[in-house]
C-alpha atoms as a PDB file:
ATOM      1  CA  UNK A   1     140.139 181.482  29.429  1.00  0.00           C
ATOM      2  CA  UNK A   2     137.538 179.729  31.507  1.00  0.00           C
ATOM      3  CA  UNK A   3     133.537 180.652  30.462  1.00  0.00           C
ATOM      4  CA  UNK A   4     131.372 182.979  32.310  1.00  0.00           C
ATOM      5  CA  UNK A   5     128.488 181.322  33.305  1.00  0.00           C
ATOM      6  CA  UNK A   6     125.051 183.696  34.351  1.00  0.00           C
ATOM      7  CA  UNK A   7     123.369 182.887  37.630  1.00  0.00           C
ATOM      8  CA  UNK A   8     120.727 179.878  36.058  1.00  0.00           C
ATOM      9  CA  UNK A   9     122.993 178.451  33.233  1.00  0.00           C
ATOM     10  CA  UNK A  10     124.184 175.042  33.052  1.00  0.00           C
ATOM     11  CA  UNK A  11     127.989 175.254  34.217  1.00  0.00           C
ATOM     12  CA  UNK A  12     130.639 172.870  32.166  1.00  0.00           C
ATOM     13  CA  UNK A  13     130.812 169.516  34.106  1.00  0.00           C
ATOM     14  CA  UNK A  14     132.449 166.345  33.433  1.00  0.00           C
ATOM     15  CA  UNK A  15     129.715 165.463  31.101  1.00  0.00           C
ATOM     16  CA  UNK A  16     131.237 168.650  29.110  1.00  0.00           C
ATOM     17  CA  UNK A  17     134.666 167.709  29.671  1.00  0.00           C
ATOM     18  CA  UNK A  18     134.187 164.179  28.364  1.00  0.00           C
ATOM     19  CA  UNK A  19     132.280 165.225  25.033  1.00  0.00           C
ATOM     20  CA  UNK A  20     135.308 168.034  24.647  1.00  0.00           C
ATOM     21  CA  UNK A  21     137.621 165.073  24.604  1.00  0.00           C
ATOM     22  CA  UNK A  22     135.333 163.154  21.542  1.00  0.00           C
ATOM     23  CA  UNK A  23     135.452 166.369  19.769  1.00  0.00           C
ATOM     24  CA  UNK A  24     139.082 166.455  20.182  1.00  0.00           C
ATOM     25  CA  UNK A  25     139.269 163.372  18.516  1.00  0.00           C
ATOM     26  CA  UNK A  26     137.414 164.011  15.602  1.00  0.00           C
ATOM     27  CA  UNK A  27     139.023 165.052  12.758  1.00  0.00           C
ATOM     28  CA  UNK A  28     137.328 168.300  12.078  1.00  0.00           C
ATOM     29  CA  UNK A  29     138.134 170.215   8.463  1.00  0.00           C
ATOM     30  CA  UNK A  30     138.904 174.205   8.514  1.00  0.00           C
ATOM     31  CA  UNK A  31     134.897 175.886   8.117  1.00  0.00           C
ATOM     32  CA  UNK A  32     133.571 172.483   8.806  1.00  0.00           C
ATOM     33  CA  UNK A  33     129.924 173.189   9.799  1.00  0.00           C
ATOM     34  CA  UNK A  34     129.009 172.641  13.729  1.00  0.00           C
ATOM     35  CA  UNK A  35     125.923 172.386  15.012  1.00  0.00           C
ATOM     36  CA  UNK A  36     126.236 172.997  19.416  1.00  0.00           C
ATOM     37  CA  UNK A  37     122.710 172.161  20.593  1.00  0.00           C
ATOM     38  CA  UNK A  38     121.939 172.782  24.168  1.00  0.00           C
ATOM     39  CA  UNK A  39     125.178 174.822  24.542  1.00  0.00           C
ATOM     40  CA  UNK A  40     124.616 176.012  27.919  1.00  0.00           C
ATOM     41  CA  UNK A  41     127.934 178.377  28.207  1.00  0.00           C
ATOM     42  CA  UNK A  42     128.854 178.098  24.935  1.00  0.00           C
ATOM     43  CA  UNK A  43     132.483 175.793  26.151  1.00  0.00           C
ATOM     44  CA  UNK A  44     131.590 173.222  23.824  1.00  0.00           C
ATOM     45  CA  UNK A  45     130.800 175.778  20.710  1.00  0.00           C
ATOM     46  CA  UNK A  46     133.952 177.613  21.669  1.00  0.00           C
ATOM     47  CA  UNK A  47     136.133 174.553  21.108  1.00  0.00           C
ATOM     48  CA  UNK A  48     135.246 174.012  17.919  1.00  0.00           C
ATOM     49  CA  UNK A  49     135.568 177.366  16.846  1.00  0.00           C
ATOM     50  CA  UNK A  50     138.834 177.343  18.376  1.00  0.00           C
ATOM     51  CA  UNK A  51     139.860 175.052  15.508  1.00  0.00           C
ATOM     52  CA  UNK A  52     138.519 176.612  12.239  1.00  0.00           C
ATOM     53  CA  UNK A  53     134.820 175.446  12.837  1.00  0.00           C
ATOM     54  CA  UNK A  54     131.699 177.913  11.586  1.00  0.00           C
ATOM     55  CA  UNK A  55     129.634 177.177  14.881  1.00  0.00           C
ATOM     56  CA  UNK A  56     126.204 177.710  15.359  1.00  0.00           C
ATOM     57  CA  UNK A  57     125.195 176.936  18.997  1.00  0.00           C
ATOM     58  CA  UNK A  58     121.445 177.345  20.256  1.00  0.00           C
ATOM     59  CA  UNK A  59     119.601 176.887  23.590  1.00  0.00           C
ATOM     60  CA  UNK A  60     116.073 177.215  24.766  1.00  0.00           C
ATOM     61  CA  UNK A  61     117.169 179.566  27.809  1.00  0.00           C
ATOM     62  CA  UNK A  62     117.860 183.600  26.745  1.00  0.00           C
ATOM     63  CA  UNK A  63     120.319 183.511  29.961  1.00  0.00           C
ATOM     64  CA  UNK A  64     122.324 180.581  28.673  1.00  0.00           C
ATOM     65  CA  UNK A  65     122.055 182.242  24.588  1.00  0.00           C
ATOM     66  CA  UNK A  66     123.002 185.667  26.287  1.00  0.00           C
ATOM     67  CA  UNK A  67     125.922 184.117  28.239  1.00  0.00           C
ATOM     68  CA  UNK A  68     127.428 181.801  24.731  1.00  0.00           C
ATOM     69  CA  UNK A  69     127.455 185.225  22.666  1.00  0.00           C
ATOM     70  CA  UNK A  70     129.442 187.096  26.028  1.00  0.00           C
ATOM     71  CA  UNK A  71     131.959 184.335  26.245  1.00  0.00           C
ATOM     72  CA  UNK A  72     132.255 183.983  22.012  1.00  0.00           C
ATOM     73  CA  UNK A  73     132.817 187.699  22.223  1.00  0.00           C
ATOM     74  CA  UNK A  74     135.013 187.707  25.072  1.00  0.00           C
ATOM     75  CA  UNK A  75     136.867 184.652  23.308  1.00  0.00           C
ATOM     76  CA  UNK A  76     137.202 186.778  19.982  1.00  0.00           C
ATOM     77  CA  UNK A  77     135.321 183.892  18.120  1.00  0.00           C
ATOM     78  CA  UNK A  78     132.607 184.638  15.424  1.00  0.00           C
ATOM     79  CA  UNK A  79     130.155 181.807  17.224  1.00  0.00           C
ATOM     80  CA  UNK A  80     126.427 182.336  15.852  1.00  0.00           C
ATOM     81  CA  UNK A  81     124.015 182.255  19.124  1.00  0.00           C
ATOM     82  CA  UNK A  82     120.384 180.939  18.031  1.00  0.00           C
ATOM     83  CA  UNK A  83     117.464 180.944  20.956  1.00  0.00           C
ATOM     84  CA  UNK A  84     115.204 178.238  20.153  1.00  0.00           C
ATOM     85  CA  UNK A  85     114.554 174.919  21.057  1.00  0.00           C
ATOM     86  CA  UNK A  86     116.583 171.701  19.704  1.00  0.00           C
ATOM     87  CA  UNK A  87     116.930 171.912  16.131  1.00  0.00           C
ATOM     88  CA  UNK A  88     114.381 174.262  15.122  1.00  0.00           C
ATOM     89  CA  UNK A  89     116.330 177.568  14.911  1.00  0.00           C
ATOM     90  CA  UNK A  90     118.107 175.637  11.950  1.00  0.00           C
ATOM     91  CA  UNK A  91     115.419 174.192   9.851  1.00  0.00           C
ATOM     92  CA  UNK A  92     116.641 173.360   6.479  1.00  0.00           C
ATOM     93  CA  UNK A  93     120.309 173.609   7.305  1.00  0.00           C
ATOM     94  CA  UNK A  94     122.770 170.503   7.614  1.00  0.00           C
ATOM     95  CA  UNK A  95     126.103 170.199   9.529  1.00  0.00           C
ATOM     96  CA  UNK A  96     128.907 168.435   9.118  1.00  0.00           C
ATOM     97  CA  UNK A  97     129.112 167.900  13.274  1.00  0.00           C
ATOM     98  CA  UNK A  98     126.550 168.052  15.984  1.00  0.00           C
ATOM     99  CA  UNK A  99     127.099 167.913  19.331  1.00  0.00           C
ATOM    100  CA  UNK A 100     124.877 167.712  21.997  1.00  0.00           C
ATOM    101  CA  UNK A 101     124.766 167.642  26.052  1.00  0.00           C
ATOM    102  CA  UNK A 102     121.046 167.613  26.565  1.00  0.00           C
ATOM    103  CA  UNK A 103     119.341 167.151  29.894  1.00  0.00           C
ATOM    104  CA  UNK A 104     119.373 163.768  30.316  1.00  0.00           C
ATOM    105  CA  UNK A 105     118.591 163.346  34.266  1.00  0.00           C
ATOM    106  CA  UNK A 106     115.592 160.688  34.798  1.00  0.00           C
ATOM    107  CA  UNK A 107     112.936 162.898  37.283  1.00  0.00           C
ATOM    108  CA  UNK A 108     110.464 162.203  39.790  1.00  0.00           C
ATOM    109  CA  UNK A 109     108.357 164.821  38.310  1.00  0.00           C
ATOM    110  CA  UNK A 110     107.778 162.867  35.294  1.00  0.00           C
ATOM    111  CA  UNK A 111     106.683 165.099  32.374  1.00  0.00           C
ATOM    112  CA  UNK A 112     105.765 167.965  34.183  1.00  0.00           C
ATOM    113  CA  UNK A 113     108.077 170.868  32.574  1.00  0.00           C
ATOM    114  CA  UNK A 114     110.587 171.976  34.561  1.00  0.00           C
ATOM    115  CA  UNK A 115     111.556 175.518  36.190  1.00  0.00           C
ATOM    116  CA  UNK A 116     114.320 178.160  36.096  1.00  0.00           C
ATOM    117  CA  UNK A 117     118.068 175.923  36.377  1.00  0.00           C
ATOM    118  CA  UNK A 118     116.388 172.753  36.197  1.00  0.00           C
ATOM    119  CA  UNK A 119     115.505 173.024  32.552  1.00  0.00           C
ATOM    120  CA  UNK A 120     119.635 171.797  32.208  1.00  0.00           C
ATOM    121  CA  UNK A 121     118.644 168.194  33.827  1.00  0.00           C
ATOM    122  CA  UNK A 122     115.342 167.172  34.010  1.00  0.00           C
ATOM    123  CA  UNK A 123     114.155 165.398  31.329  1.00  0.00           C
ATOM    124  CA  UNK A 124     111.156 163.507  32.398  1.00  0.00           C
ATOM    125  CA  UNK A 125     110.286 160.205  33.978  1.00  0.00           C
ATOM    126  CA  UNK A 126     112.721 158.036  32.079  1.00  0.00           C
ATOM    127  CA  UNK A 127     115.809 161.058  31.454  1.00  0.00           C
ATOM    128  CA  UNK A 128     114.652 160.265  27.665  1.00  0.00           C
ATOM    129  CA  UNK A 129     112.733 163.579  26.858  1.00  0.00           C
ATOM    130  CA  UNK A 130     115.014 165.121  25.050  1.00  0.00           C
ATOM    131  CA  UNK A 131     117.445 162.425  23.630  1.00  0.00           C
ATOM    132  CA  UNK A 132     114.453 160.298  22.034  1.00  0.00           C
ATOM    133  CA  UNK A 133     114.128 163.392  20.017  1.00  0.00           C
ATOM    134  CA  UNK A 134     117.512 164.189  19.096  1.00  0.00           C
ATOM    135  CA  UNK A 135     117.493 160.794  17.822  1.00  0.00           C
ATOM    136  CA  UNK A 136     114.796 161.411  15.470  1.00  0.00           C
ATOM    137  CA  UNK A 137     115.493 164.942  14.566  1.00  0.00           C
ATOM    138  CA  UNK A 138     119.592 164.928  14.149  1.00  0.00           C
ATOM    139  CA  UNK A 139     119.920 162.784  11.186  1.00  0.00           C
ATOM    140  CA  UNK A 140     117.982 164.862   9.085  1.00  0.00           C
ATOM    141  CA  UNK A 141     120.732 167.763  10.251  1.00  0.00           C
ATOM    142  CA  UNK A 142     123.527 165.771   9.143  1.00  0.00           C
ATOM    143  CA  UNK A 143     125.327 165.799   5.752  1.00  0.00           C
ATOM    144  CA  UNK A 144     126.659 162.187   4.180  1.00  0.00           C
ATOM    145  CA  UNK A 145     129.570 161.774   6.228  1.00  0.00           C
ATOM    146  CA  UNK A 146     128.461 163.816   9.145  1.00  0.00           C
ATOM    147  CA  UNK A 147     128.876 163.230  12.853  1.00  0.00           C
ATOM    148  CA  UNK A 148     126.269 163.197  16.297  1.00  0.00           C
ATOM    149  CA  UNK A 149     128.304 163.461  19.364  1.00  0.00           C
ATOM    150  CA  UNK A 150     126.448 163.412  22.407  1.00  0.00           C
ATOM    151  CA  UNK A 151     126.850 162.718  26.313  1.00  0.00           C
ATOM    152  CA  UNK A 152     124.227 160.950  28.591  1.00  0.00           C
ATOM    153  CA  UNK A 153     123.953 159.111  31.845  1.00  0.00           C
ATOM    154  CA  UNK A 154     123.934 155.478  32.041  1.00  0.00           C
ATOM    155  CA  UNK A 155     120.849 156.243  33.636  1.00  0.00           C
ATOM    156  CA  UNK A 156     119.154 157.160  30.498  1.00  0.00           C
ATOM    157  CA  UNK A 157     119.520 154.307  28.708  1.00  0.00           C
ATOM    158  CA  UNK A 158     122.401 154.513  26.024  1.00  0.00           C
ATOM    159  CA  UNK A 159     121.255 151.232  24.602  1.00  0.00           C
ATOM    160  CA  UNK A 160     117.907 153.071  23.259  1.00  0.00           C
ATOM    161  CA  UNK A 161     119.974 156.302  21.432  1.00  0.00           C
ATOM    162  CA  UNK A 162     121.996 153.445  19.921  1.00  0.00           C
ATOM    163  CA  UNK A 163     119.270 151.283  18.820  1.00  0.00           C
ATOM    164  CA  UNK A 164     117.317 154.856  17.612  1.00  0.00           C
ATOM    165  CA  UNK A 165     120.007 155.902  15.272  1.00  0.00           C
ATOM    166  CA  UNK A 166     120.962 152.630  14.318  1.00  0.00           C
ATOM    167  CA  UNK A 167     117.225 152.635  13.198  1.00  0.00           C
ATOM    168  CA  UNK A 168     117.368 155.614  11.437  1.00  0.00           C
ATOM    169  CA  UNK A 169     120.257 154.470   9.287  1.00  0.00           C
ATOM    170  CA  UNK A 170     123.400 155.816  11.106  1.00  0.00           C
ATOM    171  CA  UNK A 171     126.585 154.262  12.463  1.00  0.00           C
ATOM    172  CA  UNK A 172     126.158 154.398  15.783  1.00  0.00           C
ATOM    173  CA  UNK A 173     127.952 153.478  19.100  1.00  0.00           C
ATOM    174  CA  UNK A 174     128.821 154.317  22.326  1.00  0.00           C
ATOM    175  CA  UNK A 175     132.817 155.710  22.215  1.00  0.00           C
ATOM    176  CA  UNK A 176     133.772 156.985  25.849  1.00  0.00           C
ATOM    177  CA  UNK A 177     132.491 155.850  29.517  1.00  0.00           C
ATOM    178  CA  UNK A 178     133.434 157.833  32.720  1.00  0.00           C
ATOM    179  CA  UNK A 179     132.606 157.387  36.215  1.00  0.00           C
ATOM    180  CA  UNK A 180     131.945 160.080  38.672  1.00  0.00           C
ATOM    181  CA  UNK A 181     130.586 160.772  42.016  1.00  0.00           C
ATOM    182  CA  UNK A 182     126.551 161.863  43.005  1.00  0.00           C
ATOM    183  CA  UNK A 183     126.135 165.636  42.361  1.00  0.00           C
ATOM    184  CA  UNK A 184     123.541 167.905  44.376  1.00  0.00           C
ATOM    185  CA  UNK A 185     120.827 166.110  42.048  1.00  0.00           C
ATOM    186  CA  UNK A 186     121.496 163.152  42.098  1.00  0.00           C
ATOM    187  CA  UNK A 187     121.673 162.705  45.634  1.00  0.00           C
ATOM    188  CA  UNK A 188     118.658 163.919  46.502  1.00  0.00           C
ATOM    189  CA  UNK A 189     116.719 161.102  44.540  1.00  0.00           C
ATOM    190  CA  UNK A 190     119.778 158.313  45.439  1.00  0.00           C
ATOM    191  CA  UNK A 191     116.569 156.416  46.938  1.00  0.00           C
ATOM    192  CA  UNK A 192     114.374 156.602  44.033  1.00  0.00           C
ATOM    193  CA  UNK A 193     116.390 155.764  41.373  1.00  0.00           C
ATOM    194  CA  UNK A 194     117.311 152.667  43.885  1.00  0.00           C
ATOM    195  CA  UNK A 195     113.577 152.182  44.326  1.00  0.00           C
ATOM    196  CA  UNK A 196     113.416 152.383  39.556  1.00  0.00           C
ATOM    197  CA  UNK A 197     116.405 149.692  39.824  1.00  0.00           C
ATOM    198  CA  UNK A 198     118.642 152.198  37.885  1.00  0.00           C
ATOM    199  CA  UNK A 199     120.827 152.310  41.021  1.00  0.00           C
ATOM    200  CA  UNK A 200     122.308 149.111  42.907  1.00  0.00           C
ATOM    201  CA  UNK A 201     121.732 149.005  46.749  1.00  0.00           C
ATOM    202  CA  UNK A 202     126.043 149.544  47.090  1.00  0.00           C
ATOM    203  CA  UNK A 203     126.973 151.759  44.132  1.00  0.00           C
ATOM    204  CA  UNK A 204     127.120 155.200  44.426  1.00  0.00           C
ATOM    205  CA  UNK A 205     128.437 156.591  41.252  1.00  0.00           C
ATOM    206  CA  UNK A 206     126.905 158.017  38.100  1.00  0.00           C
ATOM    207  CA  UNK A 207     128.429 156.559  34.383  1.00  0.00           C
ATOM    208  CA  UNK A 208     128.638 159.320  31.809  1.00  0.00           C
ATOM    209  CA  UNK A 209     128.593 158.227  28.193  1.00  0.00           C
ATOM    210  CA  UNK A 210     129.238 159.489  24.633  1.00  0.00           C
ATOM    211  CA  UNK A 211     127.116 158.342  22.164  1.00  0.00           C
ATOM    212  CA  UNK A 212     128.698 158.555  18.325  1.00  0.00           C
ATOM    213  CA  UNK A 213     126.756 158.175  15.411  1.00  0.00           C
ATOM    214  CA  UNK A 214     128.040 158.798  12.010  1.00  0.00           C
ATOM    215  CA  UNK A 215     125.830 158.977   8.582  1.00  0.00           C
ATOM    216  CA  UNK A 216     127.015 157.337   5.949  1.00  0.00           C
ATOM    217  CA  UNK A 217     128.099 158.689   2.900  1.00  0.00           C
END
């Protein structure tokens, strides 16, 4: 059963598709603890809680929180639906899996907060508003042994969320690389990412990533 998505929620993408294939991967025990943050539709909370996972998912938008606790109920799936922003609906709690598919697209507009849909992608000057502090907020929401899965743009420097959790004393690496063509987005700043040098003057194709990072027990 494919989500419902609300007019002004993030739809699932490839970058949603590729972190759904890391979670397949991960071996993930029967009322494991899952932590979906930015959950958008709720797809990626759903697919854990497809396989035995208590799932708490949270979003900073009520239309994309209304639309994960329609499709969890739709689904059948007892997925808990936070509103809030990041990690702060679950202060004090620890998970045994996080994953996360932030907004991650580098923006013209710099810092200046965005609007309405937008809130999915933009994240700031260098695409590193939001993943500079998952990196410093997520391994305090990880138990010994717990996992960080989460997707980015080679645009966004995956080097840096590496380097940031290796820093903050986690396994970490980049698992899974996919290429895909320009969406709406990005092809209306194709010249100024060119102009940043994120963009070669003959490639015209976006790399996805999934960034692992595992805390030791």
């Amino acid at each position: 059963m494919s989500p419902l998505v609300l007019p002004g929620v993030y739809a699932p993408q490839e970058d949603t598709a590729l972190l759904s294939d890391a979670l397949n991967d991960e071996p993930l025990a029967a009322g494991a603890d899952v932590l979906d943050v930015c959950t958008g539709s709720g797809a990626l909370a759903l697919a854990a809680a497809r396989r035995g996972a208590r799932v708490t998912a949270v979003d900073v938008s009520w239309r994309a929180v209304c639309t994960a606790r329609l499709n969890a109920a739709r689904a059948g799936l007892p997925v808990r639906v936070r509103h809030g922003n990041l990690f702060t609906p679950v202060l004090g709690e620890t998970f045994d899996l996080i994953l996360a598919n932030p907004p991650y697209v580098p923006s013209p507009a710099g810092q200046r907060r965005p609007r309405g849909a937008a809130r999915a992608w933009e994240a700031g000057h260098d695409g590193r508003l939001h993943l500079d502090r998952i990196c410093r907020q997520a391994p305090a929401r990880l138990r010994p042994g717990g996992v960080l899965l989460l997707v980015q743009s080679a645009f966004s420097d995956p080097d840096g969320t590496v380097g940031h959790l290796r820093a903050a004393g986690l396994k970490a690496a980049v698992t899974r690389r996919r290429r895909i063509a320009f969406g709406p987005v990005l092809r209306g700043r194709e010249a100024w990412l060119r102009r940043r040098g994120l963009l070669s003057g003959t490639d015209n194709e976006e790399e996805l990533v999934v960034v692992r990072a595992e805390l030791p027990v």
